[in-house]
Protein backbone atom coordinates (compact mmCIF):
# COMPACT_ATOMS: atom_id res chain seq x y z
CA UNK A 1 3.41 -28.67 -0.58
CA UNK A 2 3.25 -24.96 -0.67
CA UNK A 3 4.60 -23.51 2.14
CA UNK A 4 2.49 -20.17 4.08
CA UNK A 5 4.50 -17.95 6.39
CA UNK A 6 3.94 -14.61 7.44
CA UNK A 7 5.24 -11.87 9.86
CA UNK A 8 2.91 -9.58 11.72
CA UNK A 9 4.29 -6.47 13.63
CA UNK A 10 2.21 -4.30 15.71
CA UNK A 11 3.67 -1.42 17.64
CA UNK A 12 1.69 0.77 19.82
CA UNK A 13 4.90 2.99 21.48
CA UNK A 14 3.20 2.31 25.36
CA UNK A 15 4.14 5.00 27.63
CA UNK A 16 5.74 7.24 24.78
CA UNK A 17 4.99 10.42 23.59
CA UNK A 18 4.38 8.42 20.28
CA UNK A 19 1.77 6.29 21.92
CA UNK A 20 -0.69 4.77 19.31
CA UNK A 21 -4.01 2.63 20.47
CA UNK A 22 -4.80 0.17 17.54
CA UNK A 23 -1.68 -1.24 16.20
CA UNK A 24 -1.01 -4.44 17.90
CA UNK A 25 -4.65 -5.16 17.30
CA UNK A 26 -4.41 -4.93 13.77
CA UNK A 27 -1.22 -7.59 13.93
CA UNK A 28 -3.64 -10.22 15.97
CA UNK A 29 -6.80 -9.06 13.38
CA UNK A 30 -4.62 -9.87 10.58
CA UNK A 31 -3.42 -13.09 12.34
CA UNK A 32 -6.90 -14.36 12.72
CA UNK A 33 -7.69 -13.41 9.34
CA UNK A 34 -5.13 -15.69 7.73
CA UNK A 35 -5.42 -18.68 9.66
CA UNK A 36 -9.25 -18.61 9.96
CA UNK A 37 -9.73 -17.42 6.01
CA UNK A 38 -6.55 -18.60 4.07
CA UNK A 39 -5.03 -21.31 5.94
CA UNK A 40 -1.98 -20.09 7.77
CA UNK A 41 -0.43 -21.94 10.64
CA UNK A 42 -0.49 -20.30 13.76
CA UNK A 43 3.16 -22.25 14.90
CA UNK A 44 5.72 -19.68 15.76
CA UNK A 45 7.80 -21.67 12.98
CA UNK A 46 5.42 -20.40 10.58
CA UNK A 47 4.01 -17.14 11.61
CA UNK A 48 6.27 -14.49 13.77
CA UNK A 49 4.16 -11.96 16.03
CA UNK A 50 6.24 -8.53 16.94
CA UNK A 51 4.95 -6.22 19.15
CA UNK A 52 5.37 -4.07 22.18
CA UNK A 53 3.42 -6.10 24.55
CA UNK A 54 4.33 -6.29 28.00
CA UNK A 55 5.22 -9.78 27.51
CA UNK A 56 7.72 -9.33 24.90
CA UNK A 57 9.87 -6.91 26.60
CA UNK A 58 14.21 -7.83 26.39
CA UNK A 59 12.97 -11.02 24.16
CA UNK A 60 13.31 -11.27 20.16
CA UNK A 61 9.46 -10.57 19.77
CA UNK A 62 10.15 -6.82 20.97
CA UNK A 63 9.57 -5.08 18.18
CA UNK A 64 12.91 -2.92 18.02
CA UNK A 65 15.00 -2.06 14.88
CA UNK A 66 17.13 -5.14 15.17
CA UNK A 67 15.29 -7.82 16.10
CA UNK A 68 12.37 -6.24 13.32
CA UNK A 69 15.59 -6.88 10.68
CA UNK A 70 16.41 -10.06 12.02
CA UNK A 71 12.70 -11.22 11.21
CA UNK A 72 12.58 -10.07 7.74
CA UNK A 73 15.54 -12.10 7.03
CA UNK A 74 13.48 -15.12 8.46
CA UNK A 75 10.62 -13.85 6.29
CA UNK A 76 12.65 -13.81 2.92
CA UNK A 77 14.85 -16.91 3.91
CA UNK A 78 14.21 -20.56 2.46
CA UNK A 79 11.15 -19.88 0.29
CA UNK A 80 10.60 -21.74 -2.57
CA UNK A 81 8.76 -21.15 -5.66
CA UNK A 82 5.18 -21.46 -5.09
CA UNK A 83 4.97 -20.42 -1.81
CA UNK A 84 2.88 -17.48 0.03
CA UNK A 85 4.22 -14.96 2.53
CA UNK A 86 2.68 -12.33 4.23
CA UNK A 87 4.19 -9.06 5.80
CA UNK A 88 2.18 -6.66 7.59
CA UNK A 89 3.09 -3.42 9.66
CA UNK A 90 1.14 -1.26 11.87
CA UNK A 91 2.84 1.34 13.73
CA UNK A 92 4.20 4.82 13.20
CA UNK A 93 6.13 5.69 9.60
CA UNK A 94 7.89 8.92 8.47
CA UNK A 95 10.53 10.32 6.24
CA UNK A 96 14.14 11.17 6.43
CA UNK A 97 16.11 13.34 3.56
CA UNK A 98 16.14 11.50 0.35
CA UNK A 99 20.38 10.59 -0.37
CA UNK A 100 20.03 9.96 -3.50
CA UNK A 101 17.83 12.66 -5.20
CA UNK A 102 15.21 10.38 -6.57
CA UNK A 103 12.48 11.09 -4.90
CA UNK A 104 10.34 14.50 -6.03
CA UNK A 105 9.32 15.03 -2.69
CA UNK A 106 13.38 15.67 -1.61
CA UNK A 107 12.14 12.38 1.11
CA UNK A 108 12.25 8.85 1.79
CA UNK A 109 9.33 6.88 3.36
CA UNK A 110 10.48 4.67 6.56
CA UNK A 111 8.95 3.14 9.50
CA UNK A 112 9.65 3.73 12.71
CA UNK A 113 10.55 0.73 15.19
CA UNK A 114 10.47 0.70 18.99
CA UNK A 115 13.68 2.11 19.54
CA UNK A 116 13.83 4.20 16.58
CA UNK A 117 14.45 7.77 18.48
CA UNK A 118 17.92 6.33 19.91
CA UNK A 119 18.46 4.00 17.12
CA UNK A 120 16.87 5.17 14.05
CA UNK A 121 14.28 5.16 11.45
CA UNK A 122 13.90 2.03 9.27
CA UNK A 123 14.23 3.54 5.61
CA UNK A 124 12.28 2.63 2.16
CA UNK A 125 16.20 1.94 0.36
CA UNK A 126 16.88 -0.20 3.44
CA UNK A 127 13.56 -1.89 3.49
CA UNK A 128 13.96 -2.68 -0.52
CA UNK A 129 17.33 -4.06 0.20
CA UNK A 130 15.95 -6.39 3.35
CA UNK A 131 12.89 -7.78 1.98
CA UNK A 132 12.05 -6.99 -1.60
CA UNK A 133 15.78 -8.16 -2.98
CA UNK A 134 16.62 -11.37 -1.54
CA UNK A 135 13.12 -12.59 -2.39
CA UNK A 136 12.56 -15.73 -4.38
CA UNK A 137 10.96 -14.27 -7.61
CA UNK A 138 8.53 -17.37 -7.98
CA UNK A 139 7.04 -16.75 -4.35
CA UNK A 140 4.14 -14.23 -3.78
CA UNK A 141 4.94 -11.56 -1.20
CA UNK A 142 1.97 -9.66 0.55
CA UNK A 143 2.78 -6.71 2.35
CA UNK A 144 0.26 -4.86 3.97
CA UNK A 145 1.47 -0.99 5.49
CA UNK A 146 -1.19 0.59 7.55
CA UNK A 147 1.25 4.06 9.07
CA UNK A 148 1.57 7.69 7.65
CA UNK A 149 3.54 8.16 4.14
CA UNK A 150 3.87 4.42 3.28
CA UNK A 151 3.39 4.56 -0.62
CA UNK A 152 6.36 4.09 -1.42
CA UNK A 153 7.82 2.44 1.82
CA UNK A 154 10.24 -0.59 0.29
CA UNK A 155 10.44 0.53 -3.03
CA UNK A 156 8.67 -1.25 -5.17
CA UNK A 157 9.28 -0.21 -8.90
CA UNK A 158 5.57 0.07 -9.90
CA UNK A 159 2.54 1.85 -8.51
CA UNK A 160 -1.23 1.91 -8.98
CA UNK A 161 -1.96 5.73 -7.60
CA UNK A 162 -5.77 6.73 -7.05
CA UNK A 163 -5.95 10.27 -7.78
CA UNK A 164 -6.48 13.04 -5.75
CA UNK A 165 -10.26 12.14 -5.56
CA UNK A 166 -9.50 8.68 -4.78
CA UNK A 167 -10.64 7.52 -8.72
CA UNK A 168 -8.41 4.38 -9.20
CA UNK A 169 -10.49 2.96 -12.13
CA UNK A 170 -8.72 3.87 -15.73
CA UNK A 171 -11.47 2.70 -17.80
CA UNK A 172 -13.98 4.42 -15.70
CA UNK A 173 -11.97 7.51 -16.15
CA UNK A 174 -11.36 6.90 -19.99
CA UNK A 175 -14.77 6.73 -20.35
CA UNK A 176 -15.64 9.93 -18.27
CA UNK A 177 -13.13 11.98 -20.34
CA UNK A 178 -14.77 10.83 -23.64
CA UNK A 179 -18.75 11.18 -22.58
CA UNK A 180 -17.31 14.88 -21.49
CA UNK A 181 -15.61 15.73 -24.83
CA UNK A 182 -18.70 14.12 -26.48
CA UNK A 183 -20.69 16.19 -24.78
CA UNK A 184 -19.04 19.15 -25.37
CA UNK A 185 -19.24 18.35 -28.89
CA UNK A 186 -23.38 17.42 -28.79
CA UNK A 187 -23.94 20.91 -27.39
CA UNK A 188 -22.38 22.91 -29.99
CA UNK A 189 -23.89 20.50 -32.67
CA UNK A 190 -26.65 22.67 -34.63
CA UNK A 191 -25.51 26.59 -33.55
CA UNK A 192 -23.30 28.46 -31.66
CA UNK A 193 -23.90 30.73 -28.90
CA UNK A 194 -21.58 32.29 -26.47
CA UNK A 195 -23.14 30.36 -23.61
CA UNK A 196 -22.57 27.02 -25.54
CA UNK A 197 -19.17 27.78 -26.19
CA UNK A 198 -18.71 28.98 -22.43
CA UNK A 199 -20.08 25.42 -21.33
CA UNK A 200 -18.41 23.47 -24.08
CA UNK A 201 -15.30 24.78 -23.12
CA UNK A 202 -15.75 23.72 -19.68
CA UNK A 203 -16.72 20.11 -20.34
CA UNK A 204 -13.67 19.93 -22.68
CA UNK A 205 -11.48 21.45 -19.66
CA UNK A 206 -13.31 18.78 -17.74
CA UNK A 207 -12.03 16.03 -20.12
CA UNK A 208 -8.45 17.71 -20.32
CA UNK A 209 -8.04 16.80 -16.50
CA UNK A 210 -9.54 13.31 -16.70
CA UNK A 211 -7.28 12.20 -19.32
CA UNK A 212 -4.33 13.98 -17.82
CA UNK A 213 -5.01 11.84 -14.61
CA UNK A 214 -4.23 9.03 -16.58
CA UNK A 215 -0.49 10.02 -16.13
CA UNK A 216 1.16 8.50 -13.04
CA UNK A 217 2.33 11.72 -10.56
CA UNK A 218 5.55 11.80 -11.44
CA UNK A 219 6.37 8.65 -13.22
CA UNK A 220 4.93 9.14 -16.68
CA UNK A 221 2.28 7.65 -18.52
CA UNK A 222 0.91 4.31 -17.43
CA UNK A 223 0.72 1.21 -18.56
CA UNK A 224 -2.87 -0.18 -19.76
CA UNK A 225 -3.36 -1.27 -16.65
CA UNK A 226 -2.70 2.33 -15.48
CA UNK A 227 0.48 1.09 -13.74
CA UNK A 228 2.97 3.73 -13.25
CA UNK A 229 7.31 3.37 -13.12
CA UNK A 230 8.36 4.95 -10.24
CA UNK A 231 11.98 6.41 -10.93
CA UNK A 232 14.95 5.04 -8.09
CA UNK A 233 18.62 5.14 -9.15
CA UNK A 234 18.19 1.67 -8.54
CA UNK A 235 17.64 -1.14 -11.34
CA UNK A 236 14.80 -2.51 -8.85
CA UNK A 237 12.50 -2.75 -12.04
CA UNK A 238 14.50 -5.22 -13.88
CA UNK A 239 14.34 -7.77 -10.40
CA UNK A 240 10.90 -9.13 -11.20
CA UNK A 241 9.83 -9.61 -7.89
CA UNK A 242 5.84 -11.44 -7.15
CA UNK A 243 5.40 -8.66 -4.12
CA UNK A 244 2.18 -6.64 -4.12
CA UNK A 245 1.67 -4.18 -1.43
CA UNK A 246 -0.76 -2.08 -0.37
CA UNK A 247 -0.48 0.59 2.33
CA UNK A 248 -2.42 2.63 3.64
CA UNK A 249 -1.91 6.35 2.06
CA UNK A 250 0.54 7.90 -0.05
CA UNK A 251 3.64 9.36 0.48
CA UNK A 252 3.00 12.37 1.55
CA UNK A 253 -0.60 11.58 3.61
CA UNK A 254 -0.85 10.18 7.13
CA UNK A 255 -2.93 6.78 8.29
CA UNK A 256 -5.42 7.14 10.54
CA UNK A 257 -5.55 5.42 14.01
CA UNK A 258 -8.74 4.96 14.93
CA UNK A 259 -11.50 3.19 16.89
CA UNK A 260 -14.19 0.85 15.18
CA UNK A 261 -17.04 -0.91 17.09
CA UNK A 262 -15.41 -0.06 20.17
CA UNK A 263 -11.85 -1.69 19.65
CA UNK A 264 -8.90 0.70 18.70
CA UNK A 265 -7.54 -0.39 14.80
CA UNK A 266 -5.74 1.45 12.18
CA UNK A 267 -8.84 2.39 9.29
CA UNK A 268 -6.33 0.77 6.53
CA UNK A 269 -5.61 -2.99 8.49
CA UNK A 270 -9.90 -3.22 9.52
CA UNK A 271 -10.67 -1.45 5.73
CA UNK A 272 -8.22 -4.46 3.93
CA UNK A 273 -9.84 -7.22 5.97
CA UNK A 274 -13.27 -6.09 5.86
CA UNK A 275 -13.03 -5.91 1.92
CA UNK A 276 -11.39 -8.98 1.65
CA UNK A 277 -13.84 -11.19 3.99
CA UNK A 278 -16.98 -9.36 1.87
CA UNK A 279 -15.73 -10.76 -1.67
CA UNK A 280 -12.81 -12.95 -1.00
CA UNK A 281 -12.43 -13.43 -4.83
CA UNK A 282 -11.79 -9.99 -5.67
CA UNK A 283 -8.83 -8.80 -8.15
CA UNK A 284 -5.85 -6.40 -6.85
CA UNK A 285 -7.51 -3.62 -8.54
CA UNK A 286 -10.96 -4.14 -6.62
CA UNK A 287 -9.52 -4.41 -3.66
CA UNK A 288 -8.17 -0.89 -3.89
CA UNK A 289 -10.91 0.44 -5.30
CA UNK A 290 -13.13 -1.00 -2.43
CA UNK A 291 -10.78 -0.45 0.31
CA UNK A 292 -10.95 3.20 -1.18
CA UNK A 293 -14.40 3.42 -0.99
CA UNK A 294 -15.01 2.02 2.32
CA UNK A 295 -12.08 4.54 3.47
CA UNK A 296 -13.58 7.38 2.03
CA UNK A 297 -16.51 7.48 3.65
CA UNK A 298 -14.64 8.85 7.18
CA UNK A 299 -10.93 9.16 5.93
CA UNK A 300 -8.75 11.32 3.46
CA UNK A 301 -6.06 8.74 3.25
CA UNK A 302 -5.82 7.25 -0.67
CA UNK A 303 -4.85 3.68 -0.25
CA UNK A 304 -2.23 3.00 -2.63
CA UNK A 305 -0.96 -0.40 -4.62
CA UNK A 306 2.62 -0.69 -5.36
CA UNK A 307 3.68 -4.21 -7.22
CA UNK A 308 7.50 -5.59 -8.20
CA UNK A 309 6.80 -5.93 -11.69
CA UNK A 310 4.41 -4.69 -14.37
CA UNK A 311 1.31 -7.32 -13.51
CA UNK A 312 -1.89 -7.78 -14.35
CA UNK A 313 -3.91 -6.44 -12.18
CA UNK A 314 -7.05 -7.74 -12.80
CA UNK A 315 -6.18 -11.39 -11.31
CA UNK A 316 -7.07 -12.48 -8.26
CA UNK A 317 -5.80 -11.69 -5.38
CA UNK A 318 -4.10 -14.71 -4.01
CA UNK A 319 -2.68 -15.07 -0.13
């Protein structure tokens, strides 16, 4: 039989200037979400629970840089094709200077463990190397990021970016750019005037900018499933990895930690759940797209959908 594992870390930085309120309650939301909705074990053997608790002070559930490495390697160990894991992270993330010179921004994404400020960062190369790489290509890996600048957090060679407005639809935006130009053209149709030109000029201006949103920020064009490369000096594109991830902003935004229905959560962990438990048959690309939308009404944060190969899209999203 298929085998479900999953590892949930929550870190809320008690009694730190860092101190966040939500984040170990998104790791026990998301825990109750896939054993009461997808049919994950609860045994430690199955599912490992990292956080800052009280309780889990000096033992390996203390969610510090090492013993946080030392469960990815249990994640990513022994699967088997077929099987589903699950990674999630809630807690503070960051950048550090880029090495390598492949990232526009001049930055790497990381997280930020327990210990990080005498230890270090956790960054996006070393998260690649720890989770995405020694994956078995024939088992699905979920990741879900909910911290500031996560978009690109472990790397993963292809990326479904909303646009500045949050429009992560291509054929809604194909469509847009031609009723503009059409429109531009239906208005000139039968005379000129210096007003129509004036307005036709700005609904072809209009259509200029939807189709140029088409290309990925930096990557190039997309793919027809508006898919963007993202450019490492890395071969990561050529691993082939089943990993889909989706985190909570882009690079360069922060992830809101906030309170809803009076219980402290980060907006991207309750928006993912709440989207998923309305329509749990929902392709990769709805999810965004609702997760966006639910989001947007109280949040800037663009929710963002990075995969480990150039996949469809529109299937199913599977846990």
């Amino acid at each position: 039989m298929p085998r479900k594992k999953a590892l949930l870390i929550g870190i809320n930085y008690y009694g730190t200037k860092h101190q966040l309120n939500g984040c170990i309650n998104d790791a026990m939301n998301i825990r109750e979400y896939l054993v009461q909705d997808h049919g994950f074990s609860p045994a430690q053997s199955d599912m490992v629970i990292l956080t800052d608790a009280p309780e889990n002070r000096g033992t390996p559930l203390e969610p510090n840089g090492a013993n946080m490495m030392a469960a990815f390697r249990w994640l990513v160990s022994g699967n088997n094709a077929g099987d589903s894991v699950f990674l999630s992270y809630s807690g503070h993330g960051s950048q550090v200077k880029d090495p390598d010179g492949d990232r526009e921004s001049g930055f790497d994404d990381t997280i930020c463990p327990l210990d990080f400020e005498s230890h270090g960062q956790l960054d996006s190369d070393t998260l690649h190397k720890a989770i995405v790489s020694p994956m078995n290509p024939r088992t699905r890996l979920t990741v879900l990021f909910d911290c500031c600048h996560s978009g690109s957090a472990i790397e993963l060679p292809f990326v479904y970016r909303p646009n500045s407005a949050g429009q992560v639809n291509l054929v809604d935006n194909v469509k847009q750019g031609i009723s503009l130009a059409t429109s531009a053209f239906n208005l000139l149709h039968g005379g000129f005037s210096a007003t129509k030109i004036k307005d036709a000029q700005a609904l072809i201006g209009g259509a200029q900018s939807f189709f140029a949103s088409l290309h990925h920020q930096g990557g190039g064009p997309t793919n027809e499933n508006g898919l963007g490369e993202e450019n490492f000096v890395e071969d990561w594109k050529n691993e082939g990895k089943d990993i889909w991830m989706f985190s909570g902003c882009a690079d360069n935004q922060t992830s809101a930690d906030t309170s809803i229905a009076g219980a402290a959560t980060g907006a991207m962990s309750y928006g993912f759940i709440k989207t998923m438990r309305e329509n749990p048959n929902q392709s990769y690309i709805e999810v965004l797209q609702n997760t966006r939308q639910l989001l947007a009404q109280k949040y800037q944060q663009i929710p963002q959908l990075s995969v480990g190969g150039e996949y469809d899209l529109r299937q199913r999203v599977s846990l």
